[in-house]
Protein backbone atom coordinates (compact mmCIF):
# COMPACT_ATOMS: atom_id res chain seq x y z
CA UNK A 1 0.00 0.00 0.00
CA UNK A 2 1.13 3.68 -0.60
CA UNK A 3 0.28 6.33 1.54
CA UNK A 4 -1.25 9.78 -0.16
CA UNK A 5 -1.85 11.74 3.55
CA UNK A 6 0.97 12.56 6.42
CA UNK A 7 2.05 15.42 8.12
CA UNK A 8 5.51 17.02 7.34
CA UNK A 9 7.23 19.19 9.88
CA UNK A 10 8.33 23.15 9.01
CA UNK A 11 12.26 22.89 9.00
CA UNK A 12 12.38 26.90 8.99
CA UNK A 13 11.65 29.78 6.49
CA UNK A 14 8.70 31.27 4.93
CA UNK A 15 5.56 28.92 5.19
CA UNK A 16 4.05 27.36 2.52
CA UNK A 17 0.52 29.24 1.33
CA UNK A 18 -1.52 26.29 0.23
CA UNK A 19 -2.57 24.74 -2.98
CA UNK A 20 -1.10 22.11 -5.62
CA UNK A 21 2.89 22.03 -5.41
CA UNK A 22 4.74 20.80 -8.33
CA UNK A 23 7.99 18.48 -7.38
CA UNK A 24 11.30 18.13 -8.73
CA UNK A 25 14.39 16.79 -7.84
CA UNK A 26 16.64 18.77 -10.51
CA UNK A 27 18.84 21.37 -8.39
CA UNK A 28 19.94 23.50 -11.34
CA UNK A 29 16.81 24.52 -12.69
CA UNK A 30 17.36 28.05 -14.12
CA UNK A 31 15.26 30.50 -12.11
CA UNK A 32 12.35 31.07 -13.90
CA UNK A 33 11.40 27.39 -14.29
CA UNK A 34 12.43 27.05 -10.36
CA UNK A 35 9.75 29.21 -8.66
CA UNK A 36 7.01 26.85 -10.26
CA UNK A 37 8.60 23.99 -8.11
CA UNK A 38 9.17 22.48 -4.84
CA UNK A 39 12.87 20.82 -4.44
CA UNK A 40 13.35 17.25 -3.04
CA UNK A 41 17.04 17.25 -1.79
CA UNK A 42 18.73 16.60 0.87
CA UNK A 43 22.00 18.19 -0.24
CA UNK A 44 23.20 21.23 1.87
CA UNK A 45 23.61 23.04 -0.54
CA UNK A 46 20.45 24.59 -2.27
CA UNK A 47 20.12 27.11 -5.09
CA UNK A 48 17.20 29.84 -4.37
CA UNK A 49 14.56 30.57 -6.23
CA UNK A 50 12.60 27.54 -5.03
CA UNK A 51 9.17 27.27 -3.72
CA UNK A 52 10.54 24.81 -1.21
CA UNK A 53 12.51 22.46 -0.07
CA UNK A 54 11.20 18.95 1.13
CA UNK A 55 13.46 17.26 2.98
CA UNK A 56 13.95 13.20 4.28
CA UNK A 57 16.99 13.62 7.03
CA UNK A 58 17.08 16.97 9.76
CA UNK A 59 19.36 19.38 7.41
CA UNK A 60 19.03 22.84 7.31
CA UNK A 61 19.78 25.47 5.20
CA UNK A 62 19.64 29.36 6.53
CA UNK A 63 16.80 31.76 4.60
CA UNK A 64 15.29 29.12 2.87
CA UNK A 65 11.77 27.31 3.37
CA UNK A 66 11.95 23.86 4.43
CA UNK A 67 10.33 20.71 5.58
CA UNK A 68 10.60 17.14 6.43
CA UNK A 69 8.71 14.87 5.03
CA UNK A 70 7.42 11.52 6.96
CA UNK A 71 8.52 8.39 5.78
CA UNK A 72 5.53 6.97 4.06
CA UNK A 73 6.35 9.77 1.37
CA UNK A 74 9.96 9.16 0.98
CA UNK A 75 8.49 7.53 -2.48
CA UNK A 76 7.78 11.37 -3.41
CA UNK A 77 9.55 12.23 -7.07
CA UNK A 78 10.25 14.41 -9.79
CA UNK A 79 6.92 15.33 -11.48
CA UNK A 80 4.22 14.70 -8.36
CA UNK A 81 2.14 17.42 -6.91
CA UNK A 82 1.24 17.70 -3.59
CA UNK A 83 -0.73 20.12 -1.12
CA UNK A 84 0.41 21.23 2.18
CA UNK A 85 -1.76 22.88 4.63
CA UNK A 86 -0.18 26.00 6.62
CA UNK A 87 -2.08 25.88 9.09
CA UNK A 88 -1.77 21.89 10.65
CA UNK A 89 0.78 20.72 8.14
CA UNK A 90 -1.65 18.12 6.36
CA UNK A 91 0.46 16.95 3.14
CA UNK A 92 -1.95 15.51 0.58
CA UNK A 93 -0.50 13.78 -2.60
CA UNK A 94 -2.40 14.96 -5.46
CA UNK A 95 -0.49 13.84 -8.82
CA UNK A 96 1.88 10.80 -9.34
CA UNK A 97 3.77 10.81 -12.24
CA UNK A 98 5.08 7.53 -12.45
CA UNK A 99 1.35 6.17 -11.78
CA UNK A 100 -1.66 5.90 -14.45
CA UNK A 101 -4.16 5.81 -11.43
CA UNK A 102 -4.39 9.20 -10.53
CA UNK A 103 -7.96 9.92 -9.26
CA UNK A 104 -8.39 13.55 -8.35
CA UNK A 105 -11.68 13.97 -5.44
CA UNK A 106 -14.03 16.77 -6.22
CA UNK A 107 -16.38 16.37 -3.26
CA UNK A 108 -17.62 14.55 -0.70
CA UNK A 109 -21.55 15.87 -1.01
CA UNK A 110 -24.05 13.09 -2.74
CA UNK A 111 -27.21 12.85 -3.84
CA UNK A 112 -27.10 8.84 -2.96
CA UNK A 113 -26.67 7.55 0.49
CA UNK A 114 -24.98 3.60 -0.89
CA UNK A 115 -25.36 1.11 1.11
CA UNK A 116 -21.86 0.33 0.32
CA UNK A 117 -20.17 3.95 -0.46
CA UNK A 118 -16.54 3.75 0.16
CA UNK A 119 -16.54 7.38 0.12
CA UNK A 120 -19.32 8.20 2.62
CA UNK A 121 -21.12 11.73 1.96
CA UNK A 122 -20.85 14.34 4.23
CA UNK A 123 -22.77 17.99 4.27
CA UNK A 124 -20.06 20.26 3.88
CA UNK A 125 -19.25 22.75 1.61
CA UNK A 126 -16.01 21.31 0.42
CA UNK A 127 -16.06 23.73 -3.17
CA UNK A 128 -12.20 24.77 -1.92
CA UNK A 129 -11.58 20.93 -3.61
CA UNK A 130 -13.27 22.47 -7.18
CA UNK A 131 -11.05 25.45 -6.89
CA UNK A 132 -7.65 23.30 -5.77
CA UNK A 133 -8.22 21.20 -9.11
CA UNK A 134 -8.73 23.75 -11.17
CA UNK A 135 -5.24 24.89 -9.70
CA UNK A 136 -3.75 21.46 -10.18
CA UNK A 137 -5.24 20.83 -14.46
CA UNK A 138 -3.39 24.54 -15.15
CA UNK A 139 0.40 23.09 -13.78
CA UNK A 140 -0.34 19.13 -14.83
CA UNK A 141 1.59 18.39 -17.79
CA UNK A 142 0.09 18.17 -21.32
CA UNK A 143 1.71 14.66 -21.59
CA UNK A 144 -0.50 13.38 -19.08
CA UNK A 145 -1.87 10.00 -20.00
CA UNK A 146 -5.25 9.66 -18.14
CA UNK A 147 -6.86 11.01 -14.98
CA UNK A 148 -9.83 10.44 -13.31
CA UNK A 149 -12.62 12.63 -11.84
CA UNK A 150 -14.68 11.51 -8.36
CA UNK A 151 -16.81 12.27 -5.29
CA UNK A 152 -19.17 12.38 -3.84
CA UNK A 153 -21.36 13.33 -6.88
CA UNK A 154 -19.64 16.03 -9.28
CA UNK A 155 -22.41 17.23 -10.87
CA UNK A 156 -23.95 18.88 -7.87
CA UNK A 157 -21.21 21.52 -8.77
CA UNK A 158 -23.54 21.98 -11.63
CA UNK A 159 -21.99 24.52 -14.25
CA UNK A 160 -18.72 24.35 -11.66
CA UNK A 161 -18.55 20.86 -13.46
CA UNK A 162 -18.90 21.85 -16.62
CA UNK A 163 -16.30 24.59 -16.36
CA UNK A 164 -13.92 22.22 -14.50
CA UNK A 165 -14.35 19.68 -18.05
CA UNK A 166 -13.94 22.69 -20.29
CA UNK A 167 -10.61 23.65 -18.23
CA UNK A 168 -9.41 19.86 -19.03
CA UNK A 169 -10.01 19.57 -22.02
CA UNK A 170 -8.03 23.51 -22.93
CA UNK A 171 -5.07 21.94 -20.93
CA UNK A 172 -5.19 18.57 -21.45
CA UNK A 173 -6.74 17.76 -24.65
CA UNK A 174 -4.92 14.59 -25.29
CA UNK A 175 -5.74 13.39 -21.96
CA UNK A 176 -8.38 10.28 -21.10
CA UNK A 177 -10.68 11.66 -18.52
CA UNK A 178 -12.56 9.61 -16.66
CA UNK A 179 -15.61 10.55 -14.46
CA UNK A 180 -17.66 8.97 -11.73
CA UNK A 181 -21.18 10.22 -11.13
CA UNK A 182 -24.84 8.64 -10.61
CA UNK A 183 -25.78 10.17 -13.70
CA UNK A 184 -28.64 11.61 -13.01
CA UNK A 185 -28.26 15.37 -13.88
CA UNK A 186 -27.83 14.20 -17.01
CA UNK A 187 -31.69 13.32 -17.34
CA UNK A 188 -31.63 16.99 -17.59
CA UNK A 189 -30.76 17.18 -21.51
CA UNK A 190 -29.63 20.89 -21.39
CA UNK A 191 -26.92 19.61 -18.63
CA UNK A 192 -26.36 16.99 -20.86
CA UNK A 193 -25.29 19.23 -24.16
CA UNK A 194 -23.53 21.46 -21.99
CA UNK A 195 -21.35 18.48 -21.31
CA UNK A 196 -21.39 17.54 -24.95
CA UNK A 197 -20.30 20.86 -26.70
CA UNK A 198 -17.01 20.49 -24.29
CA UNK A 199 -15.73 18.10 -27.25
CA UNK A 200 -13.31 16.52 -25.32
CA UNK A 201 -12.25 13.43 -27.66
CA UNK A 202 -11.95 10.97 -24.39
CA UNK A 203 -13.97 11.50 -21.91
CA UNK A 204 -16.00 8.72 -20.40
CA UNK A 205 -18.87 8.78 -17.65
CA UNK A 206 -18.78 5.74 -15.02
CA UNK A 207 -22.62 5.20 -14.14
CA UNK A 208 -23.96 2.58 -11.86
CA UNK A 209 -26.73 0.83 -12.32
CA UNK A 210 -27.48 -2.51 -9.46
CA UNK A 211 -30.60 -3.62 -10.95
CA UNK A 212 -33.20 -4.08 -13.65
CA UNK A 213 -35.61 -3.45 -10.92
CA UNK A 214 -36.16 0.04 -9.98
CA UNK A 215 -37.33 -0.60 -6.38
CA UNK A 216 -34.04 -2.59 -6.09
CA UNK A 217 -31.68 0.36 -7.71
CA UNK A 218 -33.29 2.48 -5.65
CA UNK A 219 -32.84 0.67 -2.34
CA UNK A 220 -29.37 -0.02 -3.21
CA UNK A 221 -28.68 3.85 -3.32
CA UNK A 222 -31.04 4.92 -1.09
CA UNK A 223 -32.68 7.26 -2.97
CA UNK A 224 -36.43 7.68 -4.18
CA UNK A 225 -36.74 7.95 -8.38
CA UNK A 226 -32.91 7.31 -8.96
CA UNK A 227 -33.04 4.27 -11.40
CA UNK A 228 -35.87 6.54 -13.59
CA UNK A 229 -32.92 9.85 -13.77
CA UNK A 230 -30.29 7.54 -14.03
CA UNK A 231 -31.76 5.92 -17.55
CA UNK A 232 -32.86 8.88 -18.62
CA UNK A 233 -29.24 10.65 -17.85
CA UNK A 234 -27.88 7.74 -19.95
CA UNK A 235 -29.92 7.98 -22.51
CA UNK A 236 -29.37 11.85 -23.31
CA UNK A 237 -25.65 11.03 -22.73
CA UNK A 238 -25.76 8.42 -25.37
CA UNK A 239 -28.34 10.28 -27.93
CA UNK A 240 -25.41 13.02 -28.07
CA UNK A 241 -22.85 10.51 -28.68
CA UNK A 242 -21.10 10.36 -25.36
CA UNK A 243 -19.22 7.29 -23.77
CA UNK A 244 -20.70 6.11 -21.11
CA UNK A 245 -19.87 3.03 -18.81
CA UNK A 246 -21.92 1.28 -16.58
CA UNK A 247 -20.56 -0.35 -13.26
CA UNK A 248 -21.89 -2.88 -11.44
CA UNK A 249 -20.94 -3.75 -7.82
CA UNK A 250 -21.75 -7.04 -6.71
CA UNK A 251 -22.99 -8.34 -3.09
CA UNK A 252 -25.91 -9.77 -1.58
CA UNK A 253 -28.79 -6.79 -2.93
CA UNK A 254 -27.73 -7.25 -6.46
CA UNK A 255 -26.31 -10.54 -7.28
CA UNK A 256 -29.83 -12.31 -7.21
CA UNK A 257 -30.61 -9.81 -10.20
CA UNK A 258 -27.99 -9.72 -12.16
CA UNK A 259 -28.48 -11.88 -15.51
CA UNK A 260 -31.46 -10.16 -15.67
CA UNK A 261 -30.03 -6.93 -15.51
CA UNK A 262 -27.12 -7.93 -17.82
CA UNK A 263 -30.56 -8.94 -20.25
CA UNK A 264 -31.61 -5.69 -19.24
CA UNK A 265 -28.60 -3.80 -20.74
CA UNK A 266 -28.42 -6.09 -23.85
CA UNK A 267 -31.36 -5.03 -24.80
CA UNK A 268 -32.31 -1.51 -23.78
CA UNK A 269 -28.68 -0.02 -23.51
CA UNK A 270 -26.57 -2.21 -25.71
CA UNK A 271 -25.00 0.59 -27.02
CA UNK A 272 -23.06 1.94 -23.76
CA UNK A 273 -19.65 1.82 -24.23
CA UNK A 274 -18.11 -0.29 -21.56
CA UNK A 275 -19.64 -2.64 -18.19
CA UNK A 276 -17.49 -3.41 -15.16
CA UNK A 277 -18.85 -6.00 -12.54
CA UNK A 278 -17.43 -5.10 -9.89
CA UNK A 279 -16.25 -6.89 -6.01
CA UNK A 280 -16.98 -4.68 -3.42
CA UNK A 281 -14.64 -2.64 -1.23
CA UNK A 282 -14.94 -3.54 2.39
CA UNK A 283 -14.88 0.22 3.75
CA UNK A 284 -16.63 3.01 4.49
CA UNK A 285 -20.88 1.81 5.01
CA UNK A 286 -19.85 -1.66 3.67
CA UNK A 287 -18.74 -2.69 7.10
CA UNK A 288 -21.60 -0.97 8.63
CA UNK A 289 -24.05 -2.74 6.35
CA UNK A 290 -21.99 -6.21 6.48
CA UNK A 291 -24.95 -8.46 7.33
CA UNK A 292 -27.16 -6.95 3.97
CA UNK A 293 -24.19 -7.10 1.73
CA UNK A 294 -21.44 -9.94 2.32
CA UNK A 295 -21.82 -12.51 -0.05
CA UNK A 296 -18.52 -15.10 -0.85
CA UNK A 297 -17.19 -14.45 -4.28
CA UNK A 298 -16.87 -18.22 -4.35
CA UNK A 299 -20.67 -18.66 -3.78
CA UNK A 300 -21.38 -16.42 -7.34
CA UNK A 301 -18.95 -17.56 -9.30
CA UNK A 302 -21.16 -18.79 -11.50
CA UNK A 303 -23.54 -16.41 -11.95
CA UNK A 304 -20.66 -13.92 -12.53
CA UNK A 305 -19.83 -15.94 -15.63
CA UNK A 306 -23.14 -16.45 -16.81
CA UNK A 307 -23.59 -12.56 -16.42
CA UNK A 308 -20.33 -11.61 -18.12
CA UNK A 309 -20.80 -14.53 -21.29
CA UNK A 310 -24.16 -13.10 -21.60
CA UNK A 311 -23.01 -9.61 -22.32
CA UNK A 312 -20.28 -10.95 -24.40
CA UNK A 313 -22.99 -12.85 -26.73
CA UNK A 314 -24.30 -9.31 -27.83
CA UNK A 315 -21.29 -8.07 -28.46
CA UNK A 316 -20.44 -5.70 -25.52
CA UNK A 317 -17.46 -5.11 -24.00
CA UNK A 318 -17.29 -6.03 -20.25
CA UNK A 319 -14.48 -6.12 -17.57
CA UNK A 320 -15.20 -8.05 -14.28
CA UNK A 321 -13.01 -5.52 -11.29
CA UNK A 322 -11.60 -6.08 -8.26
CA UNK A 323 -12.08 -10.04 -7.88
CA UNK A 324 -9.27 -12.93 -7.37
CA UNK A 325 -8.01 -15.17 -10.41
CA UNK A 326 -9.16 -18.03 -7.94
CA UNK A 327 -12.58 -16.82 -7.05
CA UNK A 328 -13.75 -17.01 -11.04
CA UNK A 329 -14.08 -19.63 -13.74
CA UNK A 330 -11.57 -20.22 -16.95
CA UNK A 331 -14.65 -19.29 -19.26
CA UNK A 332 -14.25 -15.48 -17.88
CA UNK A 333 -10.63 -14.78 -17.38
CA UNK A 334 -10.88 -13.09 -20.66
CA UNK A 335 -12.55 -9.79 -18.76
CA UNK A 336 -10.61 -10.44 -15.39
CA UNK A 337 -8.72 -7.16 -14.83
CA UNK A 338 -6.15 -5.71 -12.81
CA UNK A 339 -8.56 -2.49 -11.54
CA UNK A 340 -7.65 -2.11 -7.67
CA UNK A 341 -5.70 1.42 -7.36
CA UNK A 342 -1.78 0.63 -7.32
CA UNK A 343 -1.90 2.69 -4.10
CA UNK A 344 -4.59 0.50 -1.95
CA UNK A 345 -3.84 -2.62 -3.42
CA UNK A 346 -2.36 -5.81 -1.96
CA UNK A 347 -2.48 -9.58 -1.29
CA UNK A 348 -3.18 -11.83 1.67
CA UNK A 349 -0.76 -14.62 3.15
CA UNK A 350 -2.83 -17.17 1.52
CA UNK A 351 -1.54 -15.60 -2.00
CA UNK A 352 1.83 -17.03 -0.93
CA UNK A 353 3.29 -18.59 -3.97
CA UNK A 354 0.74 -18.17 -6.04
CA UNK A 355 2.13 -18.00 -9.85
CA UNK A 356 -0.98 -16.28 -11.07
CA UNK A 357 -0.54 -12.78 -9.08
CA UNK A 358 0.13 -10.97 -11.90
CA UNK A 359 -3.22 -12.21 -13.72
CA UNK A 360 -5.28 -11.57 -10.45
CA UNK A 361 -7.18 -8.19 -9.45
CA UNK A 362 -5.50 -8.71 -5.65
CA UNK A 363 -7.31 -7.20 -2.52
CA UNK A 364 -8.19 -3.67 -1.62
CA UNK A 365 -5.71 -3.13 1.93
CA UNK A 366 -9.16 -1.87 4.09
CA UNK A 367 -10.67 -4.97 3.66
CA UNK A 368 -7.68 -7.44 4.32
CA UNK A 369 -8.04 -7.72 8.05
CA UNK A 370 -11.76 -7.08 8.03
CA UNK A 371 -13.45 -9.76 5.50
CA UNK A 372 -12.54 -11.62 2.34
CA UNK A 373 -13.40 -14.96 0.67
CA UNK A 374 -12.49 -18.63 2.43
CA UNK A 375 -11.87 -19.99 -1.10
CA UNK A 376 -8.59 -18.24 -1.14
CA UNK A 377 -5.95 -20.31 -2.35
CA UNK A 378 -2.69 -20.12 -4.60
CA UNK A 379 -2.04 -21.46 -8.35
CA UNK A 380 0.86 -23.85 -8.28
């Protein structure tokens, strides 16, 4: 697991004001380039003209602004961007450079109330996160691969959101964005064009949808008419030729449905772009709701492939996420992926040995000493 939170200590100088913080580790950067970055050394010797200096050993240098970073950063490097706040010395990691799982958080308001969130929503004006990314997508380098949008629900920024897509797609048109949301502001279709006419050429919505039952949907979220937006959101999405992906998690309140809501997309939505059935992350109001959502991986194994074969058969393309290359059959590997963030993602003692690690979607770290299959074991 990698850390993205600690708390560095101010060595001396001029505090830090706030917002993103681009890294490097070059010392001779002329001056003008060296004001836009922070300075990872811990040489004596420092050049001004920095921003700062983060530091891994107690070394000072007179007149300059410094501070030590804890150890779970030490991994810190040239081309990252971090936040520091100046007032309890809260380091957030915003940017890796050497990872392709960078998922930026917008908020942490939501229209749903999962029974499984990972992200639990709180009611709290947190728009200071809009305004830090907006920050971060002006210094983030063109050559960025992919990045990925979540809450909380986005869209509750409302034309906020829109202006934060237009802003990515100025500075990072070559980008792959990526956004989470329930979808439902896009059953509004003016919302819907305004997110068209940004034109960015890859930029894809993931949408869940637990059941081809409404009631069930709408349980599942906790929230009255959801299922009915959602569709409709979908449907404008699609209508003006934007991708769209539907995910799937899978536990006890959806599993029972779920060839009949894989019939439900091959029929009524075949033409979304992408479906991920996904394992479900034991955090957050999983563990809360344990009793109405634990269900063995081993104990669906079957339905999972009859789901995923089904969608398949029409032609769609479908990923099964965050599940063990022992926990499903042969006849599905072919949409086993790798999807666990690189940062939260390990494997238990029983994966000792196992020659098939690097085929296997591994284990989210918060649910490893909390609850995971019996079936467990490792490929010779």
């Amino acid at each position: 697991m990698i850390s993205l939170y600690g708390k560095v200590t101010h060595l001396g100088g001029s505090p830090l004001r706030g917002g993103p913080i681009a890294l490097t580790t070059n010392p001779n950067l002329p001056a003008p380039l060296a004001r836009k970055f922070a300075l990872i050394s811990d040489s004596p010797i420092i050049p001004s003209g920095y921003q700062a200096v983060f530091r891994k050993t107690l070394l000072t240098t007179p007149g300059l602004s410094e501070y030590l970073l804890p150890s779970e950063l030490f991994y810190l490097d040239d081309g990252d961007f971090i936040a520091v706040n100046p007032t309890n010395l809260f380091i957030r990691v915003l940017y890796r450079a050497k990872s392709k799982q960078n998922s930026i958080l917008l908020t942490e308001r939501c229209n749903h109330y999962c029974l499984m969130c990972s992200q639990p929503p709180k009611n709290v004006n947190d728009s200071w996160l809009l305004e830090e990314t907006k920050q971060l997508i002006k210094i983030l380098p063109n050559s960025t691969s992919e990045i990925g949008f979540t809450g909380g629900e986005p869209t509750l920024y409302g034309q906020g959101f829109i202006d934060l897509m237009t802003l990515t797609k100025n500075y990072l048109p070559h980008t792959s964005i990526h956004i989470l949301s329930n979808g439902r502001a896009f059953s509004n279709f003016e919302f819907a064009r305004s997110y068209s006419d940004i034109g960015h050429q890859d930029m894809m919505l993931g949408i869940p949808i637990y059941s081809d039952d409404p009631v069930r949907h709408d349980y599942v979220v906790q929230a009255s008419g959801a299922f009915d937006e959602t569709i409709r959101g979908i449907l404008n999405l699609k209508s003006l030729s934007q991708k769209v992906e539907i995910r799937v998690v899978l536990h006890k309140q959806t599993i029972g449905r779920l060839e009949k809501l894989c019939e439900f997309l091959a029929r009524n939505l075949l033409f979304v772009d992408h479906v991920a059935l996904m394992g479900l992350e034991m955090i957050g109001f999983t563990r809360a709701n344990i009793d109405e959502l634990w269900i063995d991986p081993y104990e669906y194994k079957d339905i999972l492939s009859s789901a995923t074969l089904l969608l398949k058969s029409y032609g769609m393309n479908v990923s099964i996420y965050n599940h063990q290359r022992c926990l499903i059959n042969d006849d599905v590997v072919f949409a086993n992926r790798r999807s666990i963030s690189d940062w939260k993602n390990e494997y238990v003692p029983e994966c000792s040995g196992c020659s098939m690690t690097s085929e296997c979607g591994g284990f989210f770290t918060s649910g490893m000493q909390y609850k995971y299959s019996s079936h467990i074991k490792p490929f010779a």
